[in-house]
PDB file of N, CA and C in Angstrom:
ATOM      1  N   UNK A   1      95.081  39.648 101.455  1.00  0.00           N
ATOM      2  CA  UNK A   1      96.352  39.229 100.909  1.00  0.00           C
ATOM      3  C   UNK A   1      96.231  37.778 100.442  1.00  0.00           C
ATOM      4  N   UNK A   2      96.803  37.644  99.255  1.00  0.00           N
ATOM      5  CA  UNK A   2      96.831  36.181  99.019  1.00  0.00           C
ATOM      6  C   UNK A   2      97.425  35.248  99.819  1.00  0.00           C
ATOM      7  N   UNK A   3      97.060  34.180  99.983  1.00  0.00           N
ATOM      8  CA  UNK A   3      97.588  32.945 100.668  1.00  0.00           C
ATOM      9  C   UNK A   3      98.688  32.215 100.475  1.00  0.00           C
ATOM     10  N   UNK A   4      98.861  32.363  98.784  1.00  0.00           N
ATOM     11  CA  UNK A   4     100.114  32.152  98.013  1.00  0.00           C
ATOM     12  C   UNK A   4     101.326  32.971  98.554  1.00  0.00           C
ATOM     13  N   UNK A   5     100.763  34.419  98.511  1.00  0.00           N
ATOM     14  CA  UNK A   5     101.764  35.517  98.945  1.00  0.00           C
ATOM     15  C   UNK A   5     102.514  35.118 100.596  1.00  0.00           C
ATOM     16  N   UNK A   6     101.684  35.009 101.116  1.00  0.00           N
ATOM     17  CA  UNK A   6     101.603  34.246 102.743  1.00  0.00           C
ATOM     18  C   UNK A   6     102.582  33.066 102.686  1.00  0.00           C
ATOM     19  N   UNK A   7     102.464  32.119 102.063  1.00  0.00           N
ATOM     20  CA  UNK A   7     103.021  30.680 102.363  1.00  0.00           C
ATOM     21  C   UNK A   7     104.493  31.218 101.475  1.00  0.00           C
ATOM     22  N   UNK A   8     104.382  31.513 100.856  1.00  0.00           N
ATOM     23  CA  UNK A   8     106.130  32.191  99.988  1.00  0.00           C
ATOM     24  C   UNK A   8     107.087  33.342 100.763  1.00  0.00           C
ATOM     25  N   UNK A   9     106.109  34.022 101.731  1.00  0.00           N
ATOM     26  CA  UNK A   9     106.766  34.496 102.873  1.00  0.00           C
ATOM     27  C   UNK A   9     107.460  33.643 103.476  1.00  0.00           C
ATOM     28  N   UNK A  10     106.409  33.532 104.272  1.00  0.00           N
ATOM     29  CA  UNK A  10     107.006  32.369 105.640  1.00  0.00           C
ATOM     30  C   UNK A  10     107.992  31.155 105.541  1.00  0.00           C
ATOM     31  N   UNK A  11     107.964  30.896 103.991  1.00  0.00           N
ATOM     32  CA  UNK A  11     108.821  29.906 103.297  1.00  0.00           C
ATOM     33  C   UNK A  11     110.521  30.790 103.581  1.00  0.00           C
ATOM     34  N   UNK A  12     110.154  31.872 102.861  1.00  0.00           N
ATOM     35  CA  UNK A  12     111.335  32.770 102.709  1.00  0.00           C
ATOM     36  C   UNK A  12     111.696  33.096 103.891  1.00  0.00           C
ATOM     37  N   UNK A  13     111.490  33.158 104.877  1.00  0.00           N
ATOM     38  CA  UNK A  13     111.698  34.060 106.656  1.00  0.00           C
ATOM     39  C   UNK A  13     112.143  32.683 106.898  1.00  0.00           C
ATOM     40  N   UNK A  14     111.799  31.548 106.893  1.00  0.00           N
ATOM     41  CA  UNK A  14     111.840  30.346 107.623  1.00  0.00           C
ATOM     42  C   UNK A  14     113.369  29.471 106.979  1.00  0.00           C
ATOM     43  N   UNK A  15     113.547  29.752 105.827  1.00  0.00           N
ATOM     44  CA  UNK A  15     114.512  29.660 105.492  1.00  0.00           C
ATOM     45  C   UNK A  15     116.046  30.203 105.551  1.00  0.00           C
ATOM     46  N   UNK A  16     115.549  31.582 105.599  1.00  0.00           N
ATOM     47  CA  UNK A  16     116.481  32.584 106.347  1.00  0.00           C
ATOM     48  C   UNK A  16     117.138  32.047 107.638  1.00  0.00           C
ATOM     49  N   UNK A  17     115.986  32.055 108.384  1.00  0.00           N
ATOM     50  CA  UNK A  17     116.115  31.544 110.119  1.00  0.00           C
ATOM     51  C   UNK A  17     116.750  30.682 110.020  1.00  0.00           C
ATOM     52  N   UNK A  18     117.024  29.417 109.200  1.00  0.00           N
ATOM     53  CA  UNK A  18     117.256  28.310 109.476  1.00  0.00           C
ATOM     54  C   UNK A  18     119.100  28.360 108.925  1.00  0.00           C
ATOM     55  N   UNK A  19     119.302  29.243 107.738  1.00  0.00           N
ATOM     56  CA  UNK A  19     120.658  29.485 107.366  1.00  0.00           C
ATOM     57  C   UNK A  19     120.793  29.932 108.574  1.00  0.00           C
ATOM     58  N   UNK A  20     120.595  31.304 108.987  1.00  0.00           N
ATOM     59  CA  UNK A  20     121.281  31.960 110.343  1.00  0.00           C
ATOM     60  C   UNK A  20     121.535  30.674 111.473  1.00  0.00           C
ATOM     61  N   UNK A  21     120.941  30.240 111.627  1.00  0.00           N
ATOM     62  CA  UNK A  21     120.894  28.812 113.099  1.00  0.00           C
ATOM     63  C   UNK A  21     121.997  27.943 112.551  1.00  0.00           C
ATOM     64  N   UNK A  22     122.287  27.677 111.356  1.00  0.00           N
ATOM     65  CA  UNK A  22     123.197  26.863 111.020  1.00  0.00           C
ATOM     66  C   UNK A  22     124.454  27.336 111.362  1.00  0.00           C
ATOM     67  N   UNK A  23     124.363  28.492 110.405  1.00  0.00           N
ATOM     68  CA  UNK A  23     125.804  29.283 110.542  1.00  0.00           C
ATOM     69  C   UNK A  23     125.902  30.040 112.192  1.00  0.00           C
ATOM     70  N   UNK A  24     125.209  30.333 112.991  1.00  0.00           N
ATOM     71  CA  UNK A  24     125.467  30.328 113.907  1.00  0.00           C
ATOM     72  C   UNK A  24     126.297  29.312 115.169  1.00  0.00           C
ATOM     73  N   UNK A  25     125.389  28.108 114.741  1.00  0.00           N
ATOM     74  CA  UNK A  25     125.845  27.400 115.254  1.00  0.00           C
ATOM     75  C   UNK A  25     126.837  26.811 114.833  1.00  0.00           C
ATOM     76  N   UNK A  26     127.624  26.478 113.872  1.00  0.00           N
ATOM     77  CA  UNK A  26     128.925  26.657 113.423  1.00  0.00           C
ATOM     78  C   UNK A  26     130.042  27.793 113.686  1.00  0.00           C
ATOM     79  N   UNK A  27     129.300  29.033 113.843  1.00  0.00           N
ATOM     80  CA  UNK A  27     130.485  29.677 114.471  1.00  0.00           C
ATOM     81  C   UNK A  27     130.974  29.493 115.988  1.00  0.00           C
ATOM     82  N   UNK A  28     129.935  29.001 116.788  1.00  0.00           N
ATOM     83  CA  UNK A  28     129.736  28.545 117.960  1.00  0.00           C
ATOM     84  C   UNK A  28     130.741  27.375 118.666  1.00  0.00           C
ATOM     85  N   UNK A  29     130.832  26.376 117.283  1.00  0.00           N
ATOM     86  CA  UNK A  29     131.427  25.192 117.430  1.00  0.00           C
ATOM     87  C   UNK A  29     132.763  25.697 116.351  1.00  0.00           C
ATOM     88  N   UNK A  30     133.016  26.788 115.980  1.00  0.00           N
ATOM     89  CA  UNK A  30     134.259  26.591 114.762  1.00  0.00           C
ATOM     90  C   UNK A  30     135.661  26.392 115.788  1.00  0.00           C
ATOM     91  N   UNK A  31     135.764  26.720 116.882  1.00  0.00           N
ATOM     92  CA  UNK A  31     137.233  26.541 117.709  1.00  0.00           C
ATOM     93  C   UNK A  31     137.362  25.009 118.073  1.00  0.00           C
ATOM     94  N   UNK A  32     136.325  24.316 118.050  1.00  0.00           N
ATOM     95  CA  UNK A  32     136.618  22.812 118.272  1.00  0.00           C
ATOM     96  C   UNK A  32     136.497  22.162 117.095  1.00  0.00           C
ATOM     97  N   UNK A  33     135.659  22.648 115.987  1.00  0.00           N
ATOM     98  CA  UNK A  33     136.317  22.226 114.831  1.00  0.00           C
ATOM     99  C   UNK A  33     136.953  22.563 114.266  1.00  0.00           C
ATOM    100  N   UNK A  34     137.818  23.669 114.174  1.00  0.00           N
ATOM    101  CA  UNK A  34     139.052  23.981 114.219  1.00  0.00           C
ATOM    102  C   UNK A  34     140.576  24.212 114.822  1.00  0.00           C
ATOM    103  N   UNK A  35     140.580  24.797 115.821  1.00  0.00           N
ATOM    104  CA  UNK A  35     141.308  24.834 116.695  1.00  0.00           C
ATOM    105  C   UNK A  35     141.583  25.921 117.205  1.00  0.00           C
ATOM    106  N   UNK A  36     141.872  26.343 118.691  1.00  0.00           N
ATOM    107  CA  UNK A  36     141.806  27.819 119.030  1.00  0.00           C
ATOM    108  C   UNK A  36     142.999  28.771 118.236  1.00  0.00           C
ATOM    109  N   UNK A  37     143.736  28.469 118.045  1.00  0.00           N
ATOM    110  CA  UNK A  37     144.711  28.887 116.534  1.00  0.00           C
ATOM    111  C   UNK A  37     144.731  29.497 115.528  1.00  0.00           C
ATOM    112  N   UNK A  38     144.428  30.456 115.632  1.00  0.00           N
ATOM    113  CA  UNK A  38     143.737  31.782 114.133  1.00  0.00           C
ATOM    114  C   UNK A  38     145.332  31.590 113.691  1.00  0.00           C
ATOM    115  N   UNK A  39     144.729  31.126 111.860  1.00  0.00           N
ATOM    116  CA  UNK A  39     145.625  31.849 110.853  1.00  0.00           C
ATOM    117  C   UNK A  39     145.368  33.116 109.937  1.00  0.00           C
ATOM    118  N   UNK A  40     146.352  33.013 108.958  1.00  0.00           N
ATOM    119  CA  UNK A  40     146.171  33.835 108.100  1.00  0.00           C
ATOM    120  C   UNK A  40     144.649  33.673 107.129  1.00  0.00           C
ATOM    121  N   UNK A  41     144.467  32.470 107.404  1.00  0.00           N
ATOM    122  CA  UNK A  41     143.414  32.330 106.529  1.00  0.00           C
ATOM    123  C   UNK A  41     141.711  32.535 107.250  1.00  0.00           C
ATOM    124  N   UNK A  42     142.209  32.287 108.568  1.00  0.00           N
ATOM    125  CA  UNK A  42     140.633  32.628 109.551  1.00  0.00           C
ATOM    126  C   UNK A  42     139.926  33.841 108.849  1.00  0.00           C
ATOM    127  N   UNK A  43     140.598  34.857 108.485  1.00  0.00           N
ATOM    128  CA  UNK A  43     139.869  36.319 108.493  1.00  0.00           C
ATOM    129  C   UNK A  43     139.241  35.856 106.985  1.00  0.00           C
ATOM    130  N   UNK A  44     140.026  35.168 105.834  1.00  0.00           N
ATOM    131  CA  UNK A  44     139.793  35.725 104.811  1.00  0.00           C
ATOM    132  C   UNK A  44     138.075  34.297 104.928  1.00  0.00           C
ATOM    133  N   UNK A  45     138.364  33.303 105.302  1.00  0.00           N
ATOM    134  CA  UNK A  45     137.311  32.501 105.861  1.00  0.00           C
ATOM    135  C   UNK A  45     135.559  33.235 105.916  1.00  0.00           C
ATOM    136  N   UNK A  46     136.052  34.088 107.401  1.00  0.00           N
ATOM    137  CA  UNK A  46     134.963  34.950 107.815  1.00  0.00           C
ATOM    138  C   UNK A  46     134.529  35.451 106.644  1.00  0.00           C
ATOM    139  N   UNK A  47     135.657  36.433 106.260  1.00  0.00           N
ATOM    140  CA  UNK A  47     134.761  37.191 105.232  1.00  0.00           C
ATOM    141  C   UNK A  47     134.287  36.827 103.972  1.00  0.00           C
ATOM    142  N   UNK A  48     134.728  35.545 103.200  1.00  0.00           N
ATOM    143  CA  UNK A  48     133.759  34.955 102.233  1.00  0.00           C
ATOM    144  C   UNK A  48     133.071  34.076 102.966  1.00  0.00           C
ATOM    145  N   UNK A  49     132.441  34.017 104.093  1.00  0.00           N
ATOM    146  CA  UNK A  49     131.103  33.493 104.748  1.00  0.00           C
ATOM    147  C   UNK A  49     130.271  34.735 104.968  1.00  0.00           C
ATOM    148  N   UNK A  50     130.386  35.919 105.205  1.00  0.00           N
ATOM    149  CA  UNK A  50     130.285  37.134 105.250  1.00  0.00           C
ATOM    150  C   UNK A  50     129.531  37.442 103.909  1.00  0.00           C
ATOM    151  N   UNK A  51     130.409  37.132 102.855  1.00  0.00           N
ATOM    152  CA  UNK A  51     129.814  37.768 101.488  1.00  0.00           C
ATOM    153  C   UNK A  51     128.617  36.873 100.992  1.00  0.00           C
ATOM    154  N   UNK A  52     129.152  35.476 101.804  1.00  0.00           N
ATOM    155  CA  UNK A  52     128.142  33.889 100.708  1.00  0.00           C
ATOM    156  C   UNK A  52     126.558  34.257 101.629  1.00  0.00           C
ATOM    157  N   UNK A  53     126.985  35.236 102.737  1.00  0.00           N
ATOM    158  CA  UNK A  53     125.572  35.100 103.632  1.00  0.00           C
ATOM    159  C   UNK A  53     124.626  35.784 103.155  1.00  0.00           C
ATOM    160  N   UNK A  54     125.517  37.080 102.888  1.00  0.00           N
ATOM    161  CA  UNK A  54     124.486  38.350 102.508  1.00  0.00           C
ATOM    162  C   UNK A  54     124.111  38.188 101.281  1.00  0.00           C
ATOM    163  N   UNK A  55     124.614  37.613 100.420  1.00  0.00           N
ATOM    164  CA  UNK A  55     124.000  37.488  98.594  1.00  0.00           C
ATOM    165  C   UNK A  55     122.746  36.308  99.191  1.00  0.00           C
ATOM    166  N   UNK A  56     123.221  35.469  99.853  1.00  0.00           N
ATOM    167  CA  UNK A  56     121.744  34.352  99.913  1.00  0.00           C
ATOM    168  C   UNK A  56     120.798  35.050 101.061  1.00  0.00           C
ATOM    169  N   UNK A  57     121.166  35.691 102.009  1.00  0.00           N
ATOM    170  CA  UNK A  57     119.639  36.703 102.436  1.00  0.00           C
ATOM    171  C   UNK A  57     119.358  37.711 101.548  1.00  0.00           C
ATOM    172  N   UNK A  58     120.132  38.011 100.841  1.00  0.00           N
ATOM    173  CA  UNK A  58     119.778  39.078  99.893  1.00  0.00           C
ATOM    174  C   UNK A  58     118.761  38.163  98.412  1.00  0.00           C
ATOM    175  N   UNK A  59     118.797  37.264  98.145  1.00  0.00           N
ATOM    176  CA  UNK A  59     118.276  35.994  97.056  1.00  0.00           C
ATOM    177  C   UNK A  59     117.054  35.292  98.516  1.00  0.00           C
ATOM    178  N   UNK A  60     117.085  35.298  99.531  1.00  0.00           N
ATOM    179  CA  UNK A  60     115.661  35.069 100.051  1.00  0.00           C
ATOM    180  C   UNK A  60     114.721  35.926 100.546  1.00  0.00           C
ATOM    181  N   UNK A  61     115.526  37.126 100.741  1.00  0.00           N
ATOM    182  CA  UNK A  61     114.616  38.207 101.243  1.00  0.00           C
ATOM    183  C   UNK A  61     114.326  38.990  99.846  1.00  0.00           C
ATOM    184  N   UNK A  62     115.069  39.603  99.219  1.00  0.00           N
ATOM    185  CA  UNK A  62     114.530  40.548  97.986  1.00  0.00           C
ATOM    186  C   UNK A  62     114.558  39.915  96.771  1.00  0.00           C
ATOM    187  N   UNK A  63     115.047  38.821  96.658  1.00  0.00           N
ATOM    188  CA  UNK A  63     114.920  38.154  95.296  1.00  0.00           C
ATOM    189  C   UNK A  63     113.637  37.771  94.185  1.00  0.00           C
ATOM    190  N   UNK A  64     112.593  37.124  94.881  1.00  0.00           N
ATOM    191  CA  UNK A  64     111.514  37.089  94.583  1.00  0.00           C
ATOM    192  C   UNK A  64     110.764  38.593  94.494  1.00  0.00           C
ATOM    193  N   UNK A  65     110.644  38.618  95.313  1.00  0.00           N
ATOM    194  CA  UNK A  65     110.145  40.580  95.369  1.00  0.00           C
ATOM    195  C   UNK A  65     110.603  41.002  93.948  1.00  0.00           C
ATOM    196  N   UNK A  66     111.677  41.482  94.102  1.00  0.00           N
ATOM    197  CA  UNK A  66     112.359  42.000  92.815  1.00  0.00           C
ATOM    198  C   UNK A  66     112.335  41.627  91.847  1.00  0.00           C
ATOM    199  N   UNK A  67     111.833  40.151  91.640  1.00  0.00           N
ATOM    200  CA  UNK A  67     111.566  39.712  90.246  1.00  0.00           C
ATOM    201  C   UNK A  67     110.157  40.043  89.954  1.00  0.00           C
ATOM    202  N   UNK A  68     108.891  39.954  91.064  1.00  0.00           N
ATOM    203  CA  UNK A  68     107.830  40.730  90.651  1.00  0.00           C
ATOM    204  C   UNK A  68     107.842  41.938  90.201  1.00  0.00           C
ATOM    205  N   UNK A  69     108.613  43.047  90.854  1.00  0.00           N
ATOM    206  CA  UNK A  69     108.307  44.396  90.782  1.00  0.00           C
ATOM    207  C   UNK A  69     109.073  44.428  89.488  1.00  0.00           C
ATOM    208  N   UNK A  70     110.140  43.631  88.920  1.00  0.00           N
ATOM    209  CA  UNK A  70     110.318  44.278  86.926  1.00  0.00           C
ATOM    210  C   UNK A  70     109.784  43.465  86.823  1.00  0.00           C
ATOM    211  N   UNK A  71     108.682  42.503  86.949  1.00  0.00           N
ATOM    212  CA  UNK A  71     107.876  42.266  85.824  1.00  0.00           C
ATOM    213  C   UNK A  71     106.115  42.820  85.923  1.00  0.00           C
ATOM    214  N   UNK A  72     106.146  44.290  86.681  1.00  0.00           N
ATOM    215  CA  UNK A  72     105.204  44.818  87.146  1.00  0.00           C
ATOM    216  C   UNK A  72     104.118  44.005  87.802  1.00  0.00           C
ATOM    217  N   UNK A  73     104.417  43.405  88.842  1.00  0.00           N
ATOM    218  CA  UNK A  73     103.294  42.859  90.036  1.00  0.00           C
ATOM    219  C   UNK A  73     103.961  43.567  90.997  1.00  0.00           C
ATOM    220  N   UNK A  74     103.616  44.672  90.985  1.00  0.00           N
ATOM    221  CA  UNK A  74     104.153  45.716  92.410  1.00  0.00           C
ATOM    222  C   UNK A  74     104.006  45.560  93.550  1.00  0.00           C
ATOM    223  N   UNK A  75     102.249  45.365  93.741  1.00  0.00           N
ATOM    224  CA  UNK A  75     101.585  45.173  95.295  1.00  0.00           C
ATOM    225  C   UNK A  75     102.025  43.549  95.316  1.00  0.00           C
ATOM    226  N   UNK A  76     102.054  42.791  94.458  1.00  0.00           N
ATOM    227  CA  UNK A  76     102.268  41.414  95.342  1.00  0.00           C
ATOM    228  C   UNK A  76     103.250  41.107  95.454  1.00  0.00           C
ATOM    229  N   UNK A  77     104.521  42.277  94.912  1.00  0.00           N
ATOM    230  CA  UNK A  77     106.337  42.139  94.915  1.00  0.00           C
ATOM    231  C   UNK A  77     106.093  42.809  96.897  1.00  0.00           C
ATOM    232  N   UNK A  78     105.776  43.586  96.407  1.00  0.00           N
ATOM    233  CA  UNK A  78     105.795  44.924  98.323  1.00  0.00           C
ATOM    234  C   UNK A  78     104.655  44.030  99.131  1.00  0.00           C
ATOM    235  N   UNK A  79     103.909  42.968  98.546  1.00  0.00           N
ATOM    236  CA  UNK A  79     102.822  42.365  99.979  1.00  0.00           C
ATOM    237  C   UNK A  79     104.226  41.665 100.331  1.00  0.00           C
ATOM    238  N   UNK A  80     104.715  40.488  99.479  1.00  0.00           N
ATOM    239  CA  UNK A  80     105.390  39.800  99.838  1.00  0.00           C
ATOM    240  C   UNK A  80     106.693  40.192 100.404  1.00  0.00           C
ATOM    241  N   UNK A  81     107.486  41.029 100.085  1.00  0.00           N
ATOM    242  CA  UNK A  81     108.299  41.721 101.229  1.00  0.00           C
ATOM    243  C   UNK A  81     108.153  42.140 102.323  1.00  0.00           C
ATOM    244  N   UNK A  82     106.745  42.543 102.740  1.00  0.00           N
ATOM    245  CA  UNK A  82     106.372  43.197 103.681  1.00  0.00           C
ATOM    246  C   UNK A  82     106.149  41.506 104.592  1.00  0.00           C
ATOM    247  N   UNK A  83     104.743  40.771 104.019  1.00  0.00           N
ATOM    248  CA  UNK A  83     105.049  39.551 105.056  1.00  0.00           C
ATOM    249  C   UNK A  83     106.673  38.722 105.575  1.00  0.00           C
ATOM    250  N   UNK A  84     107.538  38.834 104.402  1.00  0.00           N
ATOM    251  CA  UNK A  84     108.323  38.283 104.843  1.00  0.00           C
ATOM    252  C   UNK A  84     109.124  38.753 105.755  1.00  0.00           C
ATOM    253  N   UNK A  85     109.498  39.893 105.494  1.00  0.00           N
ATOM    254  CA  UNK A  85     109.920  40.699 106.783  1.00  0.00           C
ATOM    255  C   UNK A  85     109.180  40.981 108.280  1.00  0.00           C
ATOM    256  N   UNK A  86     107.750  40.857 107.932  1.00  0.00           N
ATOM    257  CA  UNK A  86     107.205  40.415 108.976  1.00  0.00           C
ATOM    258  C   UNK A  86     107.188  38.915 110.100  1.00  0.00           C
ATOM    259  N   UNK A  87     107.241  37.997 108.982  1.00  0.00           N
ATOM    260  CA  UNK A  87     107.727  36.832 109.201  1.00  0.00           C
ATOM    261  C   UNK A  87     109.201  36.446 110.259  1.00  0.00           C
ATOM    262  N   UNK A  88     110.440  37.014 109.744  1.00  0.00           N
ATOM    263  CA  UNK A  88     111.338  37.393 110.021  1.00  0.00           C
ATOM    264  C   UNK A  88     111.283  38.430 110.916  1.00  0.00           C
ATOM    265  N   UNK A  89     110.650  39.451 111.619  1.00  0.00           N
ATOM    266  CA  UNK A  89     110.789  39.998 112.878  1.00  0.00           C
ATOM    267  C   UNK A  89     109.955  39.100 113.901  1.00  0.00           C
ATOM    268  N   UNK A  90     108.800  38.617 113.633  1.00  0.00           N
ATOM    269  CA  UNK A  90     108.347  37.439 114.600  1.00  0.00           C
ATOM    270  C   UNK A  90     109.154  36.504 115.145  1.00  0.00           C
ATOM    271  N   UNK A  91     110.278  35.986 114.060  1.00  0.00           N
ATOM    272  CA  UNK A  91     111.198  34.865 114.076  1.00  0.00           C
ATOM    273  C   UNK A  91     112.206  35.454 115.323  1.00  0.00           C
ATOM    274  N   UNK A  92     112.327  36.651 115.095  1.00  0.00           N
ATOM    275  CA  UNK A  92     113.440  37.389 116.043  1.00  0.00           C
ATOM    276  C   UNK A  92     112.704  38.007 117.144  1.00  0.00           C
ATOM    277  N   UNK A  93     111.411  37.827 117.272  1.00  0.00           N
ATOM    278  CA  UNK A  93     111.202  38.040 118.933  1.00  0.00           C
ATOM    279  C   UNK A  93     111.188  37.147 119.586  1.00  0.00           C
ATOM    280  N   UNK A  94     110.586  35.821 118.815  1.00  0.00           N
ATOM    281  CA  UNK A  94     110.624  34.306 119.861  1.00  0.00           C
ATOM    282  C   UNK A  94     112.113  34.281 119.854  1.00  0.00           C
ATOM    283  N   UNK A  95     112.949  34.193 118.473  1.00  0.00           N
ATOM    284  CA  UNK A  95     114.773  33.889 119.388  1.00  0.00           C
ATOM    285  C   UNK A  95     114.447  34.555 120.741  1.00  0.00           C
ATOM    286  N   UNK A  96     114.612  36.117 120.609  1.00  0.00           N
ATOM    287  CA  UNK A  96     114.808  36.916 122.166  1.00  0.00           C
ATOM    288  C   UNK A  96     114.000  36.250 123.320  1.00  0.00           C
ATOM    289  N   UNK A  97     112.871  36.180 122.818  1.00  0.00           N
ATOM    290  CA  UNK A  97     111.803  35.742 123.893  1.00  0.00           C
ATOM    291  C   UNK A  97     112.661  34.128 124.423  1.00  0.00           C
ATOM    292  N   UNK A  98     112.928  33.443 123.569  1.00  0.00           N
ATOM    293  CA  UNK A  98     113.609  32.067 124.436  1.00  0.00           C
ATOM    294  C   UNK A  98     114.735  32.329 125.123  1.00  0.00           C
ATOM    295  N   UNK A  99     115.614  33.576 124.510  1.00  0.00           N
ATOM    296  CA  UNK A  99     116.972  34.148 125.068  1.00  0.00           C
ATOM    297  C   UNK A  99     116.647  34.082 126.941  1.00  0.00           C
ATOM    298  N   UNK A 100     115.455  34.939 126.653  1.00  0.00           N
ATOM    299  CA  UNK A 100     115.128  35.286 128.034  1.00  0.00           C
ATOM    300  C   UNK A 100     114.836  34.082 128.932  1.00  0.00           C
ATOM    301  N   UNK A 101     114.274  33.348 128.145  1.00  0.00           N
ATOM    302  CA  UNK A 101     113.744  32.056 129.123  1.00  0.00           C
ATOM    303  C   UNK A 101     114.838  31.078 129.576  1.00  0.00           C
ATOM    304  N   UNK A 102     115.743  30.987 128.319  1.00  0.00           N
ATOM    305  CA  UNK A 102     117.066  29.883 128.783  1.00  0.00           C
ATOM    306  C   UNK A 102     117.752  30.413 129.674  1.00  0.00           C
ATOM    307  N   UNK A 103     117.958  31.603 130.090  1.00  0.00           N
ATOM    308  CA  UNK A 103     119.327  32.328 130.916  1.00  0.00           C
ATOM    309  C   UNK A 103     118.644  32.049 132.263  1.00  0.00           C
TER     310      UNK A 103
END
């Protein structure tokens, strides 16, 4: 596998990880930066953070990919999906794996 293919993964998984940790941790902290006080507007909030999340994992996980595969680089559109998603399940066993260790 190329090396290129490799480092544009891990770029892409690592970036991912790092939106999720943000926005996690903002939902974590949203009652003290907001207030325990749900309005009308909390839900509609969620759900365009909801929509802004999935179009930008959807633009780091299949975006690149998908621009190879229509412009026919197939195997290095599907290597690079495949590392990155590989990338990204590694990322999610160390979370678990520290889950386990902090508790």
């Amino acid at each position: 596998m190329e090396p290129k293919i490799v480092k544009q993964a891990i770029i892409n998984a690592l970036l991912a990880s790092i939106y999720v940790t943000a926005v996690g941790l903002f939902i974590s902290h949203a009652s003290r930066i907001f207030g325990q006080k749900d309005t009308a507007l909390t839900p509609v909030a969620v759900l365009m953070l909801l929509v802004f999340s999935a179009a930008l994992m959807g633009i780091l996980v299949f975006g690149q990919p998908l621009m190879w595969y229509i412009d026919g680089k197939k195997k290095a559109a599907l290597n690079l999906l495949a590392c990155t998603m590989a990338t990204l399940s590694a990322v999610i066993v160390l979370t678990f794996a520290a889950l386990l260790i902090v508790r």
